[in-house]
C-alpha atoms as a PDB file:
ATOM      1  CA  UNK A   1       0.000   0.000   0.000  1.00  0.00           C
ATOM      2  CA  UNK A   2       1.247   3.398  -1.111  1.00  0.00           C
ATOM      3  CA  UNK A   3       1.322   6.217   1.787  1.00  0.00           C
ATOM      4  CA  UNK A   4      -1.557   8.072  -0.774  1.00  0.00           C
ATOM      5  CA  UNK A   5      -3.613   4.802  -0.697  1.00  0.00           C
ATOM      6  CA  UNK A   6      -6.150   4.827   2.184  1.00  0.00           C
ATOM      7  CA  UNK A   7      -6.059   2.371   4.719  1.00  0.00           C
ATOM      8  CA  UNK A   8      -8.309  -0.131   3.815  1.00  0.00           C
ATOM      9  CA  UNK A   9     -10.252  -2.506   6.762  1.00  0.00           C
ATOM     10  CA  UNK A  10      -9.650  -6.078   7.125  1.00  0.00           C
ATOM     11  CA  UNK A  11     -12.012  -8.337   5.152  1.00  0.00           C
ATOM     12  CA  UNK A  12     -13.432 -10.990   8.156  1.00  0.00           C
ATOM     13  CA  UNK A  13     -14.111 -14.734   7.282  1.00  0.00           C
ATOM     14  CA  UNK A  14     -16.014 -16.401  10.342  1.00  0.00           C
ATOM     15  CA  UNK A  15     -16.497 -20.150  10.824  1.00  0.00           C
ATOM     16  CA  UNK A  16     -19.766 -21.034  12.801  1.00  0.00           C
ATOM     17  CA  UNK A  17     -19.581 -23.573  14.723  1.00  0.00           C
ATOM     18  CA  UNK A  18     -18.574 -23.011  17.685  1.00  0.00           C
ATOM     19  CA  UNK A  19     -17.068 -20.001  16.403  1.00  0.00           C
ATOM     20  CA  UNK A  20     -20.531 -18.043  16.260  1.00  0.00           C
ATOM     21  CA  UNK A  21     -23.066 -20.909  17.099  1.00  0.00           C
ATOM     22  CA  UNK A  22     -22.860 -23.201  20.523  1.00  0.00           C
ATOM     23  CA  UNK A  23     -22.537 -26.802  18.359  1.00  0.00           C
ATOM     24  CA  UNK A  24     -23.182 -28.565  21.513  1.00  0.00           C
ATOM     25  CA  UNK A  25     -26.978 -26.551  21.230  1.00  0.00           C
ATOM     26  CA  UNK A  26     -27.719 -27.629  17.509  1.00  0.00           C
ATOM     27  CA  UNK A  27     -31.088 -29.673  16.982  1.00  0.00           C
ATOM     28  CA  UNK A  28     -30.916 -31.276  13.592  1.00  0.00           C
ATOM     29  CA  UNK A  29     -33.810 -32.941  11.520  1.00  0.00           C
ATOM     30  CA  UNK A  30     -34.280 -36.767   9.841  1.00  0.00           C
ATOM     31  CA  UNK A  31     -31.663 -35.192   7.242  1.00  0.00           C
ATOM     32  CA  UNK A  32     -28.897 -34.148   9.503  1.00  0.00           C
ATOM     33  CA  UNK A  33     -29.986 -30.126   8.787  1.00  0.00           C
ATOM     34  CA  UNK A  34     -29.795 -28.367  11.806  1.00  0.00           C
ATOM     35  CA  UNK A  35     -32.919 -26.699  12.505  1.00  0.00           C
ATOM     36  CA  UNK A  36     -32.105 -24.437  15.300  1.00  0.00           C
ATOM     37  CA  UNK A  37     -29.270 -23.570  17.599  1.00  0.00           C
ATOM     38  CA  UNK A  38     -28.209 -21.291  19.769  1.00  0.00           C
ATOM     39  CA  UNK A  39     -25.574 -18.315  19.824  1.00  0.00           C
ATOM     40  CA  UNK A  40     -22.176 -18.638  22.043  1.00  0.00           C
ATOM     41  CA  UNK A  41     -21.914 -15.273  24.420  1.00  0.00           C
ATOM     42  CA  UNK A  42     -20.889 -12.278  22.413  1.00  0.00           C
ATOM     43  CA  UNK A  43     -21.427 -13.703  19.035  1.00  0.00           C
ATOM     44  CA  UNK A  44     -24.257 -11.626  17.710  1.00  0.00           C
ATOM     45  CA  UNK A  45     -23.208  -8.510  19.417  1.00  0.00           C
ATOM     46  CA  UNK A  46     -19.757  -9.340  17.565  1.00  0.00           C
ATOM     47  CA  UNK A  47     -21.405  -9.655  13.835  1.00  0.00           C
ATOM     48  CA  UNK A  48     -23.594  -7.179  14.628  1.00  0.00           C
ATOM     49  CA  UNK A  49     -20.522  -4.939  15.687  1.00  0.00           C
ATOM     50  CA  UNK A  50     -18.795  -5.670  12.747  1.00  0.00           C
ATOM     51  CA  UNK A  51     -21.251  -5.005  10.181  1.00  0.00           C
ATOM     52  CA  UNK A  52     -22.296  -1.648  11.727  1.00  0.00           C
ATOM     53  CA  UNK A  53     -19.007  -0.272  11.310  1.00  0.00           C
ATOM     54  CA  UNK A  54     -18.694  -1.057   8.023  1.00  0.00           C
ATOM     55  CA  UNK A  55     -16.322  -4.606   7.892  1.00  0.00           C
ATOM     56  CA  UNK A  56     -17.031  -7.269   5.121  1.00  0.00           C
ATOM     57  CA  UNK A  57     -17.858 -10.348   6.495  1.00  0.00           C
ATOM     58  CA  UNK A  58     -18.405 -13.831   5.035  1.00  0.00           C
ATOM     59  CA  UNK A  59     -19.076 -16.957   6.628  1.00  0.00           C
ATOM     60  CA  UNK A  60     -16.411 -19.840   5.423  1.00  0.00           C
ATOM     61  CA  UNK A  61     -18.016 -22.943   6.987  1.00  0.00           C
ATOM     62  CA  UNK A  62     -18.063 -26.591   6.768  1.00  0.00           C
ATOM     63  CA  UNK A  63     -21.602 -28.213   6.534  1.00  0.00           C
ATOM     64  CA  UNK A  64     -25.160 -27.778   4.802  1.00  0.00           C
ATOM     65  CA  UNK A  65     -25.842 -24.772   3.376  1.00  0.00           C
ATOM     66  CA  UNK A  66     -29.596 -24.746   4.953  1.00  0.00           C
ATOM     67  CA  UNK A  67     -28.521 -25.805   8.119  1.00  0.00           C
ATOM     68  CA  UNK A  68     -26.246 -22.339   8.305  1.00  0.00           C
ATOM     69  CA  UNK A  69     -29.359 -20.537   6.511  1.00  0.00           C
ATOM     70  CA  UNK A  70     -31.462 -21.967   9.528  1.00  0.00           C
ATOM     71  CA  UNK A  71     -29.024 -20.763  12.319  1.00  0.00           C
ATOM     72  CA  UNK A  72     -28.085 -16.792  11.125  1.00  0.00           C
ATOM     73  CA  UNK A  73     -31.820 -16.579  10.315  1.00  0.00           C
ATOM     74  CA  UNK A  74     -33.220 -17.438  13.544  1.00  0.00           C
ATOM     75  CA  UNK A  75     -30.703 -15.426  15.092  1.00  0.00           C
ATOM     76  CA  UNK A  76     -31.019 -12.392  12.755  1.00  0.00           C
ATOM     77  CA  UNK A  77     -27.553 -12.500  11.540  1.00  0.00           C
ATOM     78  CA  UNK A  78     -28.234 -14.045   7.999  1.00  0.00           C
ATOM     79  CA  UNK A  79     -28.231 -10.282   6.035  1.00  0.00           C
ATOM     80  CA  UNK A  80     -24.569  -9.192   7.795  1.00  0.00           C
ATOM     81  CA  UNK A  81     -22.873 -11.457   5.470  1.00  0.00           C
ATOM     82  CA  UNK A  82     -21.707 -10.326   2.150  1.00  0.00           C
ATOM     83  CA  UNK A  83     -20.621 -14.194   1.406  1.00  0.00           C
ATOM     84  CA  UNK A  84     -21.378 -17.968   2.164  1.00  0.00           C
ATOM     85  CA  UNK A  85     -19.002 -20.250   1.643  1.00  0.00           C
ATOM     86  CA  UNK A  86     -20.246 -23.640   2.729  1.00  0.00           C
ATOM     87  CA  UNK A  87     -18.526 -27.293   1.999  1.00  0.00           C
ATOM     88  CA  UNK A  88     -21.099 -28.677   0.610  1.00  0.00           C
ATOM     89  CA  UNK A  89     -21.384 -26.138  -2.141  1.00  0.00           C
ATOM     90  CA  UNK A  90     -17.479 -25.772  -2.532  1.00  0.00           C
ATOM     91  CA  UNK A  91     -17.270 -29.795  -2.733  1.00  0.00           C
ATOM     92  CA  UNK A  92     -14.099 -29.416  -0.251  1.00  0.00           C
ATOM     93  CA  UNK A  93     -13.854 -29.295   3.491  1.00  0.00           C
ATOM     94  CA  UNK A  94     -11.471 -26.323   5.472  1.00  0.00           C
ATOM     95  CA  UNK A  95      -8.483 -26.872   5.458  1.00  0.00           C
ATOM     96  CA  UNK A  96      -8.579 -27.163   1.796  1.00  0.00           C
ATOM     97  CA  UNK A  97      -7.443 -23.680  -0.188  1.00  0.00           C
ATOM     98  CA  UNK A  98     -11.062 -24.037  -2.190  1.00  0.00           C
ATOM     99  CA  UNK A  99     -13.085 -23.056   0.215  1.00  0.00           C
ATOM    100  CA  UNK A 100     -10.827 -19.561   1.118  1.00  0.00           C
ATOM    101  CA  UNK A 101     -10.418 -19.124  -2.615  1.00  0.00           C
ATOM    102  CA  UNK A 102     -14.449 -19.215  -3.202  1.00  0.00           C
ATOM    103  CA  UNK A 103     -15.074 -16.918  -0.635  1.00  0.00           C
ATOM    104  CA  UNK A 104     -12.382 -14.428  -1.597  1.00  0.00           C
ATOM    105  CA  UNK A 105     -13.738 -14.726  -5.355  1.00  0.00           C
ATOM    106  CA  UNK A 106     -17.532 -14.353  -3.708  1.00  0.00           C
ATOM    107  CA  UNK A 107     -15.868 -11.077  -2.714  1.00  0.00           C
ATOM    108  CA  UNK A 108     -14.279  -9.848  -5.728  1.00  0.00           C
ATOM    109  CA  UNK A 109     -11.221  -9.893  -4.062  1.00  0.00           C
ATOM    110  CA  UNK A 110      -7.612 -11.827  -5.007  1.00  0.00           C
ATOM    111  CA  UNK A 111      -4.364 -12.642  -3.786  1.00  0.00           C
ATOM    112  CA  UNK A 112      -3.638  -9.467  -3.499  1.00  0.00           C
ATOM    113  CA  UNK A 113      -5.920  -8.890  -0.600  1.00  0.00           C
ATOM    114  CA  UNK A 114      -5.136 -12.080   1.693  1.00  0.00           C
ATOM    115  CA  UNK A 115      -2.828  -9.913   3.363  1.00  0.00           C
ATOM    116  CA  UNK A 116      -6.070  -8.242   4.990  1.00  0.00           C
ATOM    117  CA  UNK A 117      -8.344 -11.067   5.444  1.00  0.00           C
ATOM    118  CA  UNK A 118      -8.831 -12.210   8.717  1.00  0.00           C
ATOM    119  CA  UNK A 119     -10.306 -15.752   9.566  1.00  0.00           C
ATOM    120  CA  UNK A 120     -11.607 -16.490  12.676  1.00  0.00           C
ATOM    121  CA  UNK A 121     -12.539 -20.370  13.530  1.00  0.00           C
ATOM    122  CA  UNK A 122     -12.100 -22.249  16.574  1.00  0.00           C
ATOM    123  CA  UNK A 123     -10.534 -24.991  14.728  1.00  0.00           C
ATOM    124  CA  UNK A 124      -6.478 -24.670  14.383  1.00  0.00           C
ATOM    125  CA  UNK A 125      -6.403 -28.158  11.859  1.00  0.00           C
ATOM    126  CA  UNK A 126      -8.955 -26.487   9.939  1.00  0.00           C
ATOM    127  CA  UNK A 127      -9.653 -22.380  10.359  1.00  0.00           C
ATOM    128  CA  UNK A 128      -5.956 -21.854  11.164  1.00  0.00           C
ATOM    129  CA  UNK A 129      -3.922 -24.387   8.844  1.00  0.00           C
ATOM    130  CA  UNK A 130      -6.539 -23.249   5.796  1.00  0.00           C
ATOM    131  CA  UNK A 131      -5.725 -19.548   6.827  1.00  0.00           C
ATOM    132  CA  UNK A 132      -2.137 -19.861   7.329  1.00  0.00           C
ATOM    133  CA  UNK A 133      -2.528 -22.212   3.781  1.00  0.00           C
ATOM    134  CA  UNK A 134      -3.228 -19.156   1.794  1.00  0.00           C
ATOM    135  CA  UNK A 135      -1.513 -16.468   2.972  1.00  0.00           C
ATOM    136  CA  UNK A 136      -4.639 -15.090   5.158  1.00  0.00           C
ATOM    137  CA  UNK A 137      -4.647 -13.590   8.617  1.00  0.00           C
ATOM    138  CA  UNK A 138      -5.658 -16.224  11.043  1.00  0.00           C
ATOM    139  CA  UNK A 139      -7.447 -16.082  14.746  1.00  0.00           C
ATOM    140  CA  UNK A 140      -8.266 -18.890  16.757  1.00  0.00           C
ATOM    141  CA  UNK A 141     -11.672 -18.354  19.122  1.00  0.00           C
ATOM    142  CA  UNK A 142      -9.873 -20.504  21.943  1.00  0.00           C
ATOM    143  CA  UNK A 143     -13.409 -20.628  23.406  1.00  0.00           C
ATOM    144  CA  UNK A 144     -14.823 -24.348  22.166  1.00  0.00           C
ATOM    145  CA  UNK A 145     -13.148 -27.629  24.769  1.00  0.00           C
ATOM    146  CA  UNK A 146     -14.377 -29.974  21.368  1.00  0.00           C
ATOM    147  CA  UNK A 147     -11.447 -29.869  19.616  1.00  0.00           C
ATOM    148  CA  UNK A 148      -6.926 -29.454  20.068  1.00  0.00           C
ATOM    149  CA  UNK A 149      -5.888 -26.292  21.439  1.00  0.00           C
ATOM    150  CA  UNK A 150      -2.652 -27.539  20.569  1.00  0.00           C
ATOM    151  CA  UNK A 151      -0.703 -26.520  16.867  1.00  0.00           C
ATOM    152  CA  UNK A 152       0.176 -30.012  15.187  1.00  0.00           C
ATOM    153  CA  UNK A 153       2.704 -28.129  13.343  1.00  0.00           C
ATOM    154  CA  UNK A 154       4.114 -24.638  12.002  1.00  0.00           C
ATOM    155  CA  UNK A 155       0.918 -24.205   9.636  1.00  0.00           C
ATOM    156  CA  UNK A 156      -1.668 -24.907  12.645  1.00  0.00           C
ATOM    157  CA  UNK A 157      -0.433 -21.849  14.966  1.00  0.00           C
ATOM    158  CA  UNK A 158      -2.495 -19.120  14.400  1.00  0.00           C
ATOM    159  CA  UNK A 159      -1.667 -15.099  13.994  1.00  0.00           C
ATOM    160  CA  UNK A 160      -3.600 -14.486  16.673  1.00  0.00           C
ATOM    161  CA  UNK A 161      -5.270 -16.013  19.664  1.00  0.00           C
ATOM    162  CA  UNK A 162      -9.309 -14.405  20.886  1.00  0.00           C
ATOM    163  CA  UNK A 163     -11.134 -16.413  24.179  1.00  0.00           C
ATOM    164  CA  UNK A 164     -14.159 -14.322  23.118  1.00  0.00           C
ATOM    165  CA  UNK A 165     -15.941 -12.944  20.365  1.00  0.00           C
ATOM    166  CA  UNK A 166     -16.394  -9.290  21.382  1.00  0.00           C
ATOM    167  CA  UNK A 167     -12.225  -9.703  21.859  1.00  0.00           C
ATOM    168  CA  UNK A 168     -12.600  -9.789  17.609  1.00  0.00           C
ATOM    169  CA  UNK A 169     -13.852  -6.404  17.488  1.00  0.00           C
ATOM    170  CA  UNK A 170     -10.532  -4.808  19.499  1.00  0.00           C
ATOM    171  CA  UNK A 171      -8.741  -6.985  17.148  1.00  0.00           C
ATOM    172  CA  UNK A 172      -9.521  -5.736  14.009  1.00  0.00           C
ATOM    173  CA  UNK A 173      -9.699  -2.051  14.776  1.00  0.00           C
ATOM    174  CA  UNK A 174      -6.126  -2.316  15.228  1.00  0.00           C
ATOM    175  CA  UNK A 175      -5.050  -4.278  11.941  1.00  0.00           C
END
């Protein structure tokens, strides 16, 4: 970036579960859709946050498409997100560089802008490594017990470490 070039915000990539929505709290129907679930503390105020300052956000997530249709609607959340990148419309699962690549391309943006895209997951084998992958910022949301808090290697350690959502917020504001 040139010193005449404004400063432009960080684009934000979110996983859900347990990320934005409690997975332990999903009810799922005959189809394994999940129907309804509920929030972990902070989340909403954190999209919500987000969105009214003016940060692009798109959700990067593994799973059904309806079943993340079902949870950000209930919730209210659906219309903050520019872009939804979900496995099973990408045909690949996080940590693979398709499903970062679709949502950057969802968002007209390139290579050129990983340097300012920031994803947040609770998952280092997944939100991390797939981050780290492609040259994006990554945060782990140390906030889930479910899965390693531990990096399996140089690729899993993330950029930087949140315990809570609202923690995002700070974050960003000073990238």
């Amino acid at each position: 970036m040139n010193e005449r070039e404004p400063h432009r915000k960080p684009v934000i990539f979110l996983d859900c579960g347990d990320t934005l929505i409690d997975e332990a709290t999903e009810v799922r129907d005959a189809h394994d859709v999940v129907v309804r679930a509920e929030l972990i503390p902070g989340a909403a105020r954190m999209v919500r946050t987000l969105h009214e300052r003016g940060y692009r956000l798109a959700m990067v997530a593994d799973g059904l498409a309806q079943s993340f249709k079902n949870m950000m609607t209930q919730h209210g959340l659906y219309d903050c997100f520019e872009a939804m990148i979900y496995s099973e419309c990408v045909k690949s699962l996080k940590p693979h560089p398709r499903m970062f690549l679709a949502a950057a391309g969802a968002m007209e943006l390139g290579p050129q802008d990983f340097g300012r895209i920031v994803m947040v997951g609770n998952n280092l084998k997944r939100d991390v490594r797939g981050a780290n992958g492609v040259g994006m910022i990554s945060v782990h949301l140390n906030w889930s017990p479910r899965y390693a808090k531990e990096p399996a290697d140089e690729l899993d350690i993330p950029r930087y470490t949140i315990r809570e959502p609202m923690e995002l917020v700070e974050l960003v504001e000073r990238l």
